[in-house]
N, C-alpha and C. Protein backbone atom coordinates (compact mmCIF):
# COMPACT_ATOMS: atom_id res chain seq x y z
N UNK A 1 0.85 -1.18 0.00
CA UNK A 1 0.00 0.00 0.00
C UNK A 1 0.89 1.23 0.00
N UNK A 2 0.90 2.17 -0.64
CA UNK A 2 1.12 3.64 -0.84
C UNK A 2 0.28 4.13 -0.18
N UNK A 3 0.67 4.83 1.07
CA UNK A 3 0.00 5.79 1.75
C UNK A 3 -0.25 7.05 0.72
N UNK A 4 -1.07 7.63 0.51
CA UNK A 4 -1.76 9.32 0.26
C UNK A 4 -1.67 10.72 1.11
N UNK A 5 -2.66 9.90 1.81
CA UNK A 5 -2.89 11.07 2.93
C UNK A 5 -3.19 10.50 4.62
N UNK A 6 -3.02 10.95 5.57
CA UNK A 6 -3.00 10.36 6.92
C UNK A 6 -4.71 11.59 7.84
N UNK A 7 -5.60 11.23 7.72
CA UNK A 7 -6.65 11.68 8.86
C UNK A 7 -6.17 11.49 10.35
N UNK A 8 -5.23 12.57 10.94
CA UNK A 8 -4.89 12.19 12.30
C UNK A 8 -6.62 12.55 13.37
N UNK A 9 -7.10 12.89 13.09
CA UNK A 9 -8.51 13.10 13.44
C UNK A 9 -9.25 12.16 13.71
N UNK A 10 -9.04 11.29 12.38
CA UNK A 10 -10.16 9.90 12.42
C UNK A 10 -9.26 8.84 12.71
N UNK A 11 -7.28 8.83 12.73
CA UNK A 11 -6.09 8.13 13.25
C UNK A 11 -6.60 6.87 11.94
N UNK A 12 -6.80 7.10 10.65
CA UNK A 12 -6.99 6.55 9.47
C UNK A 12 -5.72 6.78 8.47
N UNK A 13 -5.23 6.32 7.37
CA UNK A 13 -4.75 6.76 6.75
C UNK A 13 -5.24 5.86 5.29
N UNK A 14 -5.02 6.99 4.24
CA UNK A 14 -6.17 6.28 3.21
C UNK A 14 -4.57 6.18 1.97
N UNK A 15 -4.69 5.25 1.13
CA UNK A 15 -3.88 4.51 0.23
C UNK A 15 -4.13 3.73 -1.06
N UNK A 16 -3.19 4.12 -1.88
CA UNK A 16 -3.40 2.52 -3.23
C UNK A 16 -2.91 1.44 -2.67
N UNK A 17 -3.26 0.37 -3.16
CA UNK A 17 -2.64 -1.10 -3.32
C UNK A 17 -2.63 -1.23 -4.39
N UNK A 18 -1.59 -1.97 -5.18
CA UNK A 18 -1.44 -2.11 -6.64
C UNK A 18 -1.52 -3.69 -6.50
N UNK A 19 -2.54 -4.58 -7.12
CA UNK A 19 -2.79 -5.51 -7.21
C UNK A 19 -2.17 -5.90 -8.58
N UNK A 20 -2.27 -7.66 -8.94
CA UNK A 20 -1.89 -8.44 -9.97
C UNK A 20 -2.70 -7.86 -11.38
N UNK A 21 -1.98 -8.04 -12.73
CA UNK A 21 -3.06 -7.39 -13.48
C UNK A 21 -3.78 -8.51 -14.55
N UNK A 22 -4.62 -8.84 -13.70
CA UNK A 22 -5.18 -10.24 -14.31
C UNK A 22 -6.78 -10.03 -15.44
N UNK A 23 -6.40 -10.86 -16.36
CA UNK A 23 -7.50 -10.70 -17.67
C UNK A 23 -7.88 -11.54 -17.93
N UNK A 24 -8.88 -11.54 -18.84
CA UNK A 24 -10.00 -12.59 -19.24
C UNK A 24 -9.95 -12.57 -20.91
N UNK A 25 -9.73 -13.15 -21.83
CA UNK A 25 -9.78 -12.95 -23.10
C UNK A 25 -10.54 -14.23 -23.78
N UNK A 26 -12.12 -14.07 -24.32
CA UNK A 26 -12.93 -15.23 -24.78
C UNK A 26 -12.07 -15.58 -26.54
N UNK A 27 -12.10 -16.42 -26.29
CA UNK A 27 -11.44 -17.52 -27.93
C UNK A 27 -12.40 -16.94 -28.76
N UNK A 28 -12.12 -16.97 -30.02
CA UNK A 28 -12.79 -16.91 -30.78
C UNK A 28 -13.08 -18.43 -31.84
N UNK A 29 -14.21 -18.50 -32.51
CA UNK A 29 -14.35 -20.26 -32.50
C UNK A 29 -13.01 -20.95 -33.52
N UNK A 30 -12.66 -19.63 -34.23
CA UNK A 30 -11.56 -19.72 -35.07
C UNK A 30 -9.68 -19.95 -34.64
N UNK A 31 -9.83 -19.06 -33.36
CA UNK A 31 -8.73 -19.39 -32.17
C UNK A 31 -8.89 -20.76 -31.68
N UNK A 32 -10.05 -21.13 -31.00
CA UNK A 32 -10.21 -22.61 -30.54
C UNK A 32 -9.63 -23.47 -31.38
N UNK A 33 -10.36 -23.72 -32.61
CA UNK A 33 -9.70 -24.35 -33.91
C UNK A 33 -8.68 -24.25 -34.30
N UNK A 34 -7.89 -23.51 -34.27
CA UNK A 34 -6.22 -23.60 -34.25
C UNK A 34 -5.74 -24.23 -33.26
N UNK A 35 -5.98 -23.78 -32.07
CA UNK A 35 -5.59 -24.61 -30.85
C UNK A 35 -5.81 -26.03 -30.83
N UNK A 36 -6.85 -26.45 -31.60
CA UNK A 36 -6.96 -28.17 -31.52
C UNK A 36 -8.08 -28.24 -30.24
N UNK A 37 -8.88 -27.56 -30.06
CA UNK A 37 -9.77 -27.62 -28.96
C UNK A 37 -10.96 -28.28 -29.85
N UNK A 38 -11.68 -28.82 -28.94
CA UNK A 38 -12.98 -29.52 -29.40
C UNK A 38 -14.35 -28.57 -29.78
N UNK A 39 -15.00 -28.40 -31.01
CA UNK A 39 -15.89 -27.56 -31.16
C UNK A 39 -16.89 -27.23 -30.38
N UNK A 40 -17.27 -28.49 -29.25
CA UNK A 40 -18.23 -28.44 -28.56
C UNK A 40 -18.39 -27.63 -27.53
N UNK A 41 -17.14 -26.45 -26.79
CA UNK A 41 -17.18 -25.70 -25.99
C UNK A 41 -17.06 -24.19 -26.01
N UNK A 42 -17.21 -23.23 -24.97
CA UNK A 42 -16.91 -21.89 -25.77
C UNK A 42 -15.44 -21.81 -24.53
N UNK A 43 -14.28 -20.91 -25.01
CA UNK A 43 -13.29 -21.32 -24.31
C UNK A 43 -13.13 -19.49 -23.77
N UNK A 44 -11.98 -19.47 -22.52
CA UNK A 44 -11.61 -18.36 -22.24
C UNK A 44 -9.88 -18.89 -21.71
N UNK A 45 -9.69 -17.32 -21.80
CA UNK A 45 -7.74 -17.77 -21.27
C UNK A 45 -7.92 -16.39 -20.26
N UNK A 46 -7.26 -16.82 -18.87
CA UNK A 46 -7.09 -16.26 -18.10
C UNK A 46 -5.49 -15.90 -18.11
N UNK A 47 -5.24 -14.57 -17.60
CA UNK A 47 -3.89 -14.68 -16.57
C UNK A 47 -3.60 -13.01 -17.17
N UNK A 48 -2.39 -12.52 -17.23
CA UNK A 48 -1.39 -11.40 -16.92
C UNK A 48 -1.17 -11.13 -18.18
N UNK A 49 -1.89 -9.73 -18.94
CA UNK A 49 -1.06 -9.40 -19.76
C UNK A 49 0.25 -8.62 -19.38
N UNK A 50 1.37 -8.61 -20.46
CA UNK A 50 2.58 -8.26 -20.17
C UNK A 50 3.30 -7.61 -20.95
N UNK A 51 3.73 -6.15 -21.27
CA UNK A 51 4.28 -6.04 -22.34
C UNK A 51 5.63 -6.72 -22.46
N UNK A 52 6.06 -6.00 -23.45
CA UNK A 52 7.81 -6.66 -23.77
C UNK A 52 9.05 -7.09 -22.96
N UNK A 53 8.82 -5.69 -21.74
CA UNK A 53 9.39 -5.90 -20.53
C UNK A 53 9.33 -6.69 -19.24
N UNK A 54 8.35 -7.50 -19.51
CA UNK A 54 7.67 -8.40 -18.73
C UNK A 54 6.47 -7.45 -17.36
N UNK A 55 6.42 -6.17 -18.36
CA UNK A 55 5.33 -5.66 -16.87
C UNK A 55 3.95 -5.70 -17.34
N UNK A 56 3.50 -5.53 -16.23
CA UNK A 56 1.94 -5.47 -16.49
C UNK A 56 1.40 -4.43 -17.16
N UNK A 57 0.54 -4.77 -18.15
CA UNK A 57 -0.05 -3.67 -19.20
C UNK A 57 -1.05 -2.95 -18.45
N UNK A 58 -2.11 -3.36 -17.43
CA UNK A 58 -3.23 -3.30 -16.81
C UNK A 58 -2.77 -3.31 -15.67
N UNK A 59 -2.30 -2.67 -14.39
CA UNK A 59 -2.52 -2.51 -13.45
C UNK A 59 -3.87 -2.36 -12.90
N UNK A 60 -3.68 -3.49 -11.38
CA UNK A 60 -5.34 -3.25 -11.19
C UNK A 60 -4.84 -1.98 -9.56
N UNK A 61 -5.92 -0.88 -9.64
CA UNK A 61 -5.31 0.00 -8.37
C UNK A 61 -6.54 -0.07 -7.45
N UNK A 62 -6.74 -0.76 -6.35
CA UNK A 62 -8.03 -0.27 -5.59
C UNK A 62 -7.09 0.93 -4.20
N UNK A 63 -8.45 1.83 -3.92
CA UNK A 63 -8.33 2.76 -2.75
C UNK A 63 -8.99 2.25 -1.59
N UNK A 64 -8.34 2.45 -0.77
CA UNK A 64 -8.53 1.40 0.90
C UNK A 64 -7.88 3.04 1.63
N UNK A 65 -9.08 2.69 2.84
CA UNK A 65 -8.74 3.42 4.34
C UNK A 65 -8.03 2.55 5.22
N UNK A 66 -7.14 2.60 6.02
CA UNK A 66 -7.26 1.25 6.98
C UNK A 66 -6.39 2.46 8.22
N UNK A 67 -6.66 1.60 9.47
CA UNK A 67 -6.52 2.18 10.96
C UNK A 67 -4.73 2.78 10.93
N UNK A 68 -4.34 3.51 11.43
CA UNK A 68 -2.90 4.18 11.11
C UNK A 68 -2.24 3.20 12.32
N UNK A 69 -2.90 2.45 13.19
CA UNK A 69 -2.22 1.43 13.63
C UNK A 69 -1.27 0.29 12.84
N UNK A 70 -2.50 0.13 11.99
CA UNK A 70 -1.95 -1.13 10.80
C UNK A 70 -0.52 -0.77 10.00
N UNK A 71 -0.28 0.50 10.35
CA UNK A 71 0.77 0.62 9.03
C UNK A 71 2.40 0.44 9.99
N UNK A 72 3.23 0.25 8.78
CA UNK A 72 4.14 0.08 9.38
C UNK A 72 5.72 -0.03 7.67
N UNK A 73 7.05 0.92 8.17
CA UNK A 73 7.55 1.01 6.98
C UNK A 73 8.30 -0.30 6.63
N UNK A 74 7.67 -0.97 4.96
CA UNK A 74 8.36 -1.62 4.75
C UNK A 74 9.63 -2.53 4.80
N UNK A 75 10.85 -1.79 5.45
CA UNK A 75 11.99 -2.59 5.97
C UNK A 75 12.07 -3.05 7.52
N UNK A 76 10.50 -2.65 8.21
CA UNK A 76 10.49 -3.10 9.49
C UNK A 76 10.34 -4.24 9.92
N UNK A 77 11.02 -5.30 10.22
CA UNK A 77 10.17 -6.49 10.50
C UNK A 77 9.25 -6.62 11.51
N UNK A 78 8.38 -7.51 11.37
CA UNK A 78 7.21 -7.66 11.74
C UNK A 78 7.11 -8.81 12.98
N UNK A 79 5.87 -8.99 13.60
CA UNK A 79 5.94 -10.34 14.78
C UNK A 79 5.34 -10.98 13.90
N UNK A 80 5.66 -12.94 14.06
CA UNK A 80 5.18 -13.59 13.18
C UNK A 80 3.66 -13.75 13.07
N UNK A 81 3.04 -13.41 14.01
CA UNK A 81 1.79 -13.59 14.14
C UNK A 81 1.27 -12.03 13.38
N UNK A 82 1.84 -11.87 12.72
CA UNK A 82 1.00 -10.33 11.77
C UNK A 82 0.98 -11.11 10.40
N UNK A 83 -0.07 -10.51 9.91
CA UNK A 83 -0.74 -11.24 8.10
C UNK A 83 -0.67 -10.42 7.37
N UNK A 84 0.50 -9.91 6.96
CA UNK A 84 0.58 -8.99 5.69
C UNK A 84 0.76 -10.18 4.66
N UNK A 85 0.22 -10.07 4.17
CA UNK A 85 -0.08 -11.05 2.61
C UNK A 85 1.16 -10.38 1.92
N UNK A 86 2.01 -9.90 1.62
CA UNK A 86 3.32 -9.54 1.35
C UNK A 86 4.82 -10.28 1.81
N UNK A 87 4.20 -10.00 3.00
CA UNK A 87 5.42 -11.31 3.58
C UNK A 87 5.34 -12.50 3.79
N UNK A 88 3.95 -13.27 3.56
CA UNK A 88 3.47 -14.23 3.72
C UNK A 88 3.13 -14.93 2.10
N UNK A 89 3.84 -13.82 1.13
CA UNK A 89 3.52 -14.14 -0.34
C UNK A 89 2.43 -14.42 -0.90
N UNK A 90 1.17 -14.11 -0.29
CA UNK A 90 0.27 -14.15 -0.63
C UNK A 90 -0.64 -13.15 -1.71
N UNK A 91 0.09 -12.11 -2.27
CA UNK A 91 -0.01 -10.64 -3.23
C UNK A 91 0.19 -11.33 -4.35
């Protein structure tokens, strides 16, 4: 999360998270058929577009408030019993 701005008032601080940039692209019946897929289904391909550089074309960005307790700077380590999905590789 990228902090923004900090509400010491409401002791909030509001932020991006830059999530995975994941897509949906439906086959076309003519794509299927190249692929060797069976006519009988309609198909989709999931996952990451990427340009050349291997980055994501589509960043997904959601905006989140969360308690100014929760935060804490990146090179700090943490107690194991905290769930940042970051250090737990779960992002």
């Amino acid at each position: 999360m990228v902090v923004v701005d900090v509400d010491t008032g409401a002791r909030t601080a509001q932020g991006l998270l830059m999530g995975q940039a994941r897509t949906t692209v439906e086959l076309t019946k003519a794509q299927a058929q190249e692929a060797g897929l069976p006519h009988s289904h309609a198909y989709r391909v999931t996952g990451m577009l990427l340009d050349a550089d291997d980055e994501p074309v589509l960043p997904r960005v959601t905006a989140l408030s969360v308690p100014i307790r929760w935060l804490h700077p990146q090179d700090t380590p943490v107690s194991p019993g905290h769930h940042d999905t970051s250090v737990h590789h779960f992002g």
